[in-house]
C-alpha atoms as a PDB file:
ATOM      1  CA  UNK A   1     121.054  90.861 130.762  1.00  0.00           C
ATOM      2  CA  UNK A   2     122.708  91.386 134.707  1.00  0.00           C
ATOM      3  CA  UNK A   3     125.440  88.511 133.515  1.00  0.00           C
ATOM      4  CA  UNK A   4     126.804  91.026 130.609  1.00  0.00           C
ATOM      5  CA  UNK A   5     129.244  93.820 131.337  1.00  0.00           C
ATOM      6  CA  UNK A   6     127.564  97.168 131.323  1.00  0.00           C
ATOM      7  CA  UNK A   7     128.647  98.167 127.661  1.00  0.00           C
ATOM      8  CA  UNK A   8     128.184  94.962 126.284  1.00  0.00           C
ATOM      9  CA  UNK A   9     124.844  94.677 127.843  1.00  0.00           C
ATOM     10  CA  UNK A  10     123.477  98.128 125.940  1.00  0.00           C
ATOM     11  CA  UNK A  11     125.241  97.607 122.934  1.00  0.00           C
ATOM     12  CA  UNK A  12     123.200  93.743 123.207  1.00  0.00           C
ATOM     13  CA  UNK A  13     119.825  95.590 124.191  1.00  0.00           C
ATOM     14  CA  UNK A  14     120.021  98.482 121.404  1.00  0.00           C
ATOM     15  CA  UNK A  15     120.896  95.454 118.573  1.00  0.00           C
ATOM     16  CA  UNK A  16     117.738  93.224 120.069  1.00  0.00           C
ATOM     17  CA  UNK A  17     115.820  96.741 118.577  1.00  0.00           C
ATOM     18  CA  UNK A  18     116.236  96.056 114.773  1.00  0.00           C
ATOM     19  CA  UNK A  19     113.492  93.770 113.243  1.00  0.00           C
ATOM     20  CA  UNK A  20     114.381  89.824 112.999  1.00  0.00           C
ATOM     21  CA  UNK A  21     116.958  90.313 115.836  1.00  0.00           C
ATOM     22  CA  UNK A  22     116.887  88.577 118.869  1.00  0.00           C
ATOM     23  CA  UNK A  23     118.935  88.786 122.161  1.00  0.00           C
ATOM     24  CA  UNK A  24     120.820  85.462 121.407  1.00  0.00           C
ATOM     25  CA  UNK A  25     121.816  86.893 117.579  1.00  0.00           C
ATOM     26  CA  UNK A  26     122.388  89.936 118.899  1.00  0.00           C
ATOM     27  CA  UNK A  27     124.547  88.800 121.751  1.00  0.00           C
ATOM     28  CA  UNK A  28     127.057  87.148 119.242  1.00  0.00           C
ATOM     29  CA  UNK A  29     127.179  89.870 117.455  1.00  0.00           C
ATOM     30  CA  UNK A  30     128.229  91.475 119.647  1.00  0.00           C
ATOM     31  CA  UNK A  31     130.871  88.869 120.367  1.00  0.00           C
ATOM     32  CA  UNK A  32     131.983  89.333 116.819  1.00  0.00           C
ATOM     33  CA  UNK A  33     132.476  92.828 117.429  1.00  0.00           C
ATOM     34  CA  UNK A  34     134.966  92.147 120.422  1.00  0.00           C
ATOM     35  CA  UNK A  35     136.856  89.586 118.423  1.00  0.00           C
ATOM     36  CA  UNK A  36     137.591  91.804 115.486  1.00  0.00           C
ATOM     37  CA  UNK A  37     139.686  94.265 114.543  1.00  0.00           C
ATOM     38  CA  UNK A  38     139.096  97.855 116.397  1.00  0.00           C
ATOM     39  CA  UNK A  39     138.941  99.666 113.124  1.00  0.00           C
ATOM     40  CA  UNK A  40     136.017  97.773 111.755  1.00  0.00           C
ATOM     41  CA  UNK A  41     134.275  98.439 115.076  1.00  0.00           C
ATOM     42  CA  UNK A  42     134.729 101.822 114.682  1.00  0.00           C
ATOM     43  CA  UNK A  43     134.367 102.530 110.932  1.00  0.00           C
ATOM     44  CA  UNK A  44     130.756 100.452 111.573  1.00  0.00           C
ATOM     45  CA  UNK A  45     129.786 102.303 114.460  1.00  0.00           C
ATOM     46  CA  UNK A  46     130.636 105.980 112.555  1.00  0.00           C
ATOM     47  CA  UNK A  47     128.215 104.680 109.231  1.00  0.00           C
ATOM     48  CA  UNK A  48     125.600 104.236 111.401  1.00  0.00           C
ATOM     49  CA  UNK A  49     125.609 107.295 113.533  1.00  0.00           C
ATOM     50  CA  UNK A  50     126.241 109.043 110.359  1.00  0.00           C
ATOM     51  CA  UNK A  51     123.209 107.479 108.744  1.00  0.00           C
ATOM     52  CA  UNK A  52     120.216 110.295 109.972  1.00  0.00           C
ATOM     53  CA  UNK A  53     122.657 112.956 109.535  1.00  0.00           C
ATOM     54  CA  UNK A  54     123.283 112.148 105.984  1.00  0.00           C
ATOM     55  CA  UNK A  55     120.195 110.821 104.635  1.00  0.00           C
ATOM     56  CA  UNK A  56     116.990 112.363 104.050  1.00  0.00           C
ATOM     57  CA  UNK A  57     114.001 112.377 101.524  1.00  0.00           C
ATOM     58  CA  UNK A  58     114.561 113.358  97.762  1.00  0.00           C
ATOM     59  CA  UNK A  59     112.382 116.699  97.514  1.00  0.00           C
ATOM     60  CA  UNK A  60     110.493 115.209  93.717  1.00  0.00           C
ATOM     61  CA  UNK A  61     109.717 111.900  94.442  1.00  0.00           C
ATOM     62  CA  UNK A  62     110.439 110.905  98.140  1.00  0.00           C
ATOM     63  CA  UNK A  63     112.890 108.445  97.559  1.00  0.00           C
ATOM     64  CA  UNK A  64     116.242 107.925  99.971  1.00  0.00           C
ATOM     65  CA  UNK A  65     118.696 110.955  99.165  1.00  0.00           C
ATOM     66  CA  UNK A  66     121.983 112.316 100.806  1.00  0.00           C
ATOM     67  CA  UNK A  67     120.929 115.424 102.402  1.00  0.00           C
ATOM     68  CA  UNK A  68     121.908 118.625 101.318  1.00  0.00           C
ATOM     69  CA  UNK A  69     125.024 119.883 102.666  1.00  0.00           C
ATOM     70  CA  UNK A  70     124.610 123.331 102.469  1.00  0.00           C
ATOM     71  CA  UNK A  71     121.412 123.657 104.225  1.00  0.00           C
ATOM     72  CA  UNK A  72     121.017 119.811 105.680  1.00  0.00           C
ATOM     73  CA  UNK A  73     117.460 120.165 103.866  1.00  0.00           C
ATOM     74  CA  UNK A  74     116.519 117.635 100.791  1.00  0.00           C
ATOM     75  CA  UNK A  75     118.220 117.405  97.996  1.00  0.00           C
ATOM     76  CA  UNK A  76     116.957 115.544  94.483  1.00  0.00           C
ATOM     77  CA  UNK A  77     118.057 111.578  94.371  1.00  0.00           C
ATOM     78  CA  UNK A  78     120.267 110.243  91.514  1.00  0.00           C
ATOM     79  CA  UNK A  79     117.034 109.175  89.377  1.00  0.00           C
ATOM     80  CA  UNK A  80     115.371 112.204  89.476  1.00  0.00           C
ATOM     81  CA  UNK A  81     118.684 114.093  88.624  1.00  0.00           C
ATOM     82  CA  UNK A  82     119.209 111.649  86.026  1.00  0.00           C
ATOM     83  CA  UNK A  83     118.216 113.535  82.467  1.00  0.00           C
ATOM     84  CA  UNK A  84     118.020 110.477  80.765  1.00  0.00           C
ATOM     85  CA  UNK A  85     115.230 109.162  82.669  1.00  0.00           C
ATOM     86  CA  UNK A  86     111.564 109.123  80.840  1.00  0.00           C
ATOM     87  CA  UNK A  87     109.641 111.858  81.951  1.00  0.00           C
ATOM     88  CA  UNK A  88     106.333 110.925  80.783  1.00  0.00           C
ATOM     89  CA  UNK A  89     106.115 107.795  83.225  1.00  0.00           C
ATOM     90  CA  UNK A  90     105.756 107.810  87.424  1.00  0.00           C
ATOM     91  CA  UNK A  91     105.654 104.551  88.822  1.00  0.00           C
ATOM     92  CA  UNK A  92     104.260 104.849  92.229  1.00  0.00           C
ATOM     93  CA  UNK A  93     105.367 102.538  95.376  1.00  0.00           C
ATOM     94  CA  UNK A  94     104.856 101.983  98.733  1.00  0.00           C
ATOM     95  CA  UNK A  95     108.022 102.603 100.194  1.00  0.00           C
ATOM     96  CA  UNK A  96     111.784 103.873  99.627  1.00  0.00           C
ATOM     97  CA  UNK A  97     112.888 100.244  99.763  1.00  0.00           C
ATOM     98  CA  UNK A  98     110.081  99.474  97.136  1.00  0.00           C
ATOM     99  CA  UNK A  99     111.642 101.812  94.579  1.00  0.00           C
ATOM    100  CA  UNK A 100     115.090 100.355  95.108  1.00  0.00           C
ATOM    101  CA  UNK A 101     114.031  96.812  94.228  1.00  0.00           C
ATOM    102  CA  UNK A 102     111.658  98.081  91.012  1.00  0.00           C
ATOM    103  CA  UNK A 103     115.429  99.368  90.044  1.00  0.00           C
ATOM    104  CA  UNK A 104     116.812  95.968  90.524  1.00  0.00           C
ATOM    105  CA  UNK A 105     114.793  94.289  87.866  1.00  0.00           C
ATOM    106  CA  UNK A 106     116.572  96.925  85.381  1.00  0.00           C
ATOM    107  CA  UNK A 107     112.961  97.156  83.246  1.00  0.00           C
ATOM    108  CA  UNK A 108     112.081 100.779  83.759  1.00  0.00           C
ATOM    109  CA  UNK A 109     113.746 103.914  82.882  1.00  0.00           C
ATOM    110  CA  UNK A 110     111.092 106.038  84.010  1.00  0.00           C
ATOM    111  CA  UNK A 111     110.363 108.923  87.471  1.00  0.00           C
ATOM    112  CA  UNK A 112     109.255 107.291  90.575  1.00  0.00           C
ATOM    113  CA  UNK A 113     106.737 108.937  93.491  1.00  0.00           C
ATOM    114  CA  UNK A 114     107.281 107.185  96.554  1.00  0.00           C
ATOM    115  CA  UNK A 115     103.781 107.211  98.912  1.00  0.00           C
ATOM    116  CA  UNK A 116     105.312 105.827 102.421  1.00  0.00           C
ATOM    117  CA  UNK A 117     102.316 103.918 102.954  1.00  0.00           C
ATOM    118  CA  UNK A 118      98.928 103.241 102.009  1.00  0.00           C
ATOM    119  CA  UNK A 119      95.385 103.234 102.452  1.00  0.00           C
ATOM    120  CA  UNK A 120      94.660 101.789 105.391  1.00  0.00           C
ATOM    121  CA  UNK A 121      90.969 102.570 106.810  1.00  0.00           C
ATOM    122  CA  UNK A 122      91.241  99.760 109.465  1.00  0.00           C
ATOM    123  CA  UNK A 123      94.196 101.570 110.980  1.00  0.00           C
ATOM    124  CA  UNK A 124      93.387 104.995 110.572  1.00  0.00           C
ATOM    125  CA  UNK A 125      95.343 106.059 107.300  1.00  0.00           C
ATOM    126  CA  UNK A 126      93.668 107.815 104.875  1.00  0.00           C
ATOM    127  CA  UNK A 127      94.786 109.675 101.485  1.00  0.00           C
ATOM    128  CA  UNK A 128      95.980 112.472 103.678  1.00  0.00           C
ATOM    129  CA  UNK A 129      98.407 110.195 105.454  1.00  0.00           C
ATOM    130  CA  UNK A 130      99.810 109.567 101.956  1.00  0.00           C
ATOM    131  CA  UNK A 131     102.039 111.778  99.361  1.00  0.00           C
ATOM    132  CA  UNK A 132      99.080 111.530  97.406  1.00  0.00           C
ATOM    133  CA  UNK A 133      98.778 115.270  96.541  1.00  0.00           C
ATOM    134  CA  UNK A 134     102.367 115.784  95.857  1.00  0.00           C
ATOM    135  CA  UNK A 135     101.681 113.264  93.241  1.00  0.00           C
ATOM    136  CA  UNK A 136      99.012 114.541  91.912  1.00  0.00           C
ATOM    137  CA  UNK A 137     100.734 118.245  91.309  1.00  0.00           C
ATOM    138  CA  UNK A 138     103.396 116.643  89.546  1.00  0.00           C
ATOM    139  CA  UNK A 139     100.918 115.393  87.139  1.00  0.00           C
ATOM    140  CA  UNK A 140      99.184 118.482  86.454  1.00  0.00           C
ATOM    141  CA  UNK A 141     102.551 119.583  84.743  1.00  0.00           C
ATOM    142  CA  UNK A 142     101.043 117.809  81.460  1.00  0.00           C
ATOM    143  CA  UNK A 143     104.502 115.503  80.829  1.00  0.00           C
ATOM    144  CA  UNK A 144     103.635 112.633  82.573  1.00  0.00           C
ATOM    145  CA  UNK A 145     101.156 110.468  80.448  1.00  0.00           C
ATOM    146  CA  UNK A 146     101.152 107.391  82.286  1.00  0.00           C
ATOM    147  CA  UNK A 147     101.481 106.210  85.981  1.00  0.00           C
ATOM    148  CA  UNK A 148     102.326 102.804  86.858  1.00  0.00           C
ATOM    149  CA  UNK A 149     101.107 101.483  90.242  1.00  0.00           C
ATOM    150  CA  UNK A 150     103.527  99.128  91.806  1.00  0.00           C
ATOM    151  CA  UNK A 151     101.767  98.638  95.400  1.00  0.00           C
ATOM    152  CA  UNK A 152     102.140  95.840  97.260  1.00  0.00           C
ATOM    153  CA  UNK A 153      99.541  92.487  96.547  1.00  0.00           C
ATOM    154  CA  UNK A 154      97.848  93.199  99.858  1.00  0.00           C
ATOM    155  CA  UNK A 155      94.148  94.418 100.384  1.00  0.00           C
ATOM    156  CA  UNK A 156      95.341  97.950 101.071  1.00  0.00           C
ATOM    157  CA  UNK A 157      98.025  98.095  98.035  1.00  0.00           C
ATOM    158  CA  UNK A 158      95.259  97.123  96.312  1.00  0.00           C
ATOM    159  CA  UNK A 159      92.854  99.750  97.665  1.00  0.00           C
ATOM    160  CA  UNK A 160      95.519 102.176  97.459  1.00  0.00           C
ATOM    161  CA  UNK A 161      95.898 101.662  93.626  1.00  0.00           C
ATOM    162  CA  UNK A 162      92.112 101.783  93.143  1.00  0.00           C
ATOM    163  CA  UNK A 163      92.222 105.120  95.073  1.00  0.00           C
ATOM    164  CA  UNK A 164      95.076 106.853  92.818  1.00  0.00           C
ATOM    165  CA  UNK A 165      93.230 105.515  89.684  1.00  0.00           C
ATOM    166  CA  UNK A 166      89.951 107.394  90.354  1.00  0.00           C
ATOM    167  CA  UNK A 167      91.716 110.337  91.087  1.00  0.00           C
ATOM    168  CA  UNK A 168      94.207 110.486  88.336  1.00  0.00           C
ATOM    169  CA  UNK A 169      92.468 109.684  85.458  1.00  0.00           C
ATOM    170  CA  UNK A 170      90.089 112.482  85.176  1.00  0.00           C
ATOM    171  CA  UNK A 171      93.766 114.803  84.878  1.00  0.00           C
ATOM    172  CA  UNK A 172      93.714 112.532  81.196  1.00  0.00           C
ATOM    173  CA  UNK A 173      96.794 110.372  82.656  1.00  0.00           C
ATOM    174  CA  UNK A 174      96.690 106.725  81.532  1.00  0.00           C
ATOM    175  CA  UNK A 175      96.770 104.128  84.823  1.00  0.00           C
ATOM    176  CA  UNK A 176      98.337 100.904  84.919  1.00  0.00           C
ATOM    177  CA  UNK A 177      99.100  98.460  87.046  1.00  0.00           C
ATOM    178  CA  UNK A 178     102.152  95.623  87.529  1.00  0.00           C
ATOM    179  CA  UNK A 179     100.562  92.354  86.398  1.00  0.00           C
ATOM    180  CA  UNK A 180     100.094  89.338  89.060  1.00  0.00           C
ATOM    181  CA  UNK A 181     103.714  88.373  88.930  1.00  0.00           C
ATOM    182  CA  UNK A 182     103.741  88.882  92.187  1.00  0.00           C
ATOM    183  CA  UNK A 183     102.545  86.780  95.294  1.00  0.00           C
ATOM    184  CA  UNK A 184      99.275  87.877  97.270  1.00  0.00           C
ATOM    185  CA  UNK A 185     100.758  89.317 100.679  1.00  0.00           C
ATOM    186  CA  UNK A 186     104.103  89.408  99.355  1.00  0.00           C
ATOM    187  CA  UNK A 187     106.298  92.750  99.273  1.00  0.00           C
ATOM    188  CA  UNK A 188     108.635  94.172  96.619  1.00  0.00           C
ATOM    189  CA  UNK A 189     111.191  94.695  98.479  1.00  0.00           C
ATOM    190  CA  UNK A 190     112.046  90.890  98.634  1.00  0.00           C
ATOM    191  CA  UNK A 191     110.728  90.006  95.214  1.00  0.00           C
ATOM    192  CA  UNK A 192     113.488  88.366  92.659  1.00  0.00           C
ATOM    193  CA  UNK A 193     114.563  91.001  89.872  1.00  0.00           C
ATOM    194  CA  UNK A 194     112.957  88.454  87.460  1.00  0.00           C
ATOM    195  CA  UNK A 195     109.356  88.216  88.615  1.00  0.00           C
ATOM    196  CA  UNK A 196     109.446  92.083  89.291  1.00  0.00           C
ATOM    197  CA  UNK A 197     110.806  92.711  85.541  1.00  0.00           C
ATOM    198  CA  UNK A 198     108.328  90.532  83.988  1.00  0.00           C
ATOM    199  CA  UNK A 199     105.781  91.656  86.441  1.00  0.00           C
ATOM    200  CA  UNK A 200     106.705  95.573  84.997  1.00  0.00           C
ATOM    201  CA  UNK A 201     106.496  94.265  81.465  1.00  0.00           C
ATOM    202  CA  UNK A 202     103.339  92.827  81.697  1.00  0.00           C
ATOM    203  CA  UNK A 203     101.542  96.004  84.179  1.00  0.00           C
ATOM    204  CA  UNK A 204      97.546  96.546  82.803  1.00  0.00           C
ATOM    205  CA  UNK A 205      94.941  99.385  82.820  1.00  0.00           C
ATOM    206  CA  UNK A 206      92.547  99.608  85.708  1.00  0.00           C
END
């Protein structure tokens, strides 16, 4: 990138860094930057670097929540401050992102446990790797009386679900899982809010 200016050049290189973004998109975005108003630039540029600052893990169920303030620890998310939420239900996903979409399809009003990840023996991650056993504390509280699995279609979301069902049902917690609305090797995150509702709605024992 020798025939870019210096700071267009890093500003190109750090934006050829974000997933689906190569140097020719992230070259004329770059351009767009340049043409546009200052302001924009900067109130863009001041979200982002604010983003790890102000973001964090919720301390209940791992979700995306604004950090604390006071002691820039955790703090709980809007769901699981929410009082109106069903506390007998936990529907467990892969990722943050996966719990954002399962609240896009509007079907459940229940808690969430977030696992970041899952089972993957081929790669090295096992149950450890996993929020596994902050899951299963919660459970041993005796209000939640049924988790929903919402893993990914893929060999290990499907191994993963397997896995939590043998180890939660002997705490007397019913299992489910989201019915095959969903494509094999597809992810939640980019499901419709249709197919995931219906999917929800139609969730079995395993």
């Amino acid at each position: 990138m020798t025939m870019y200016p210096a700071p267009l050049a890093r500003l190109i290189q750090e934006m050829s860094k974000l997933p689906g973004i190569g140097e020719k998109t992230a070259a004329r975005l770059a351009f767009h930057m340049l043409k546009g108003e200052k302001e924009d630039v900067f109130r863009l540029a001041d979200s982002i670097g604010k983003l790890r600052q102000q973001m964090g893990l919720c301390d209940r169920c791992f979700g995306f929540s604004e950090v604390n303030p006071q002691n820039g620890g955790g703090s709980l998310c809007e769901v699981c401050r929410n009082p109106k939420r069903e506390e007998d239900k936990i529907c467990v996903v892969e990722e943050p992102s996966d719990l954002i979409a399962v609240e896009k399809s509007q079907e459940y009003r229940g808690q969430y446990h977030v696992l970041h990840g899952t089972i993957a023996p081929l790669d090295g991650v096992g149950p450890d790797a996993l929020r596994i056993r902050e899951l299963l504390e919660r459970l041993r509280s005796g209000a939640v009386r049924e988790v929903i699995v919402a893993t990914n279609p893929t060999m290990d979301g499907e191994a993963t679900a397997l896995y939590l069902s043998k180890v939660i049902k002997p705490l007397g917690v019913s299992v489910t899982r989201i019915a095959r609305g969903l494509p094999m090797g597809g992810d939640l995150e980019y499901t419709d809010a249709v197919t995931l509702g219906k999917a929800l709605e139609g969730r079995r024992e395993i």
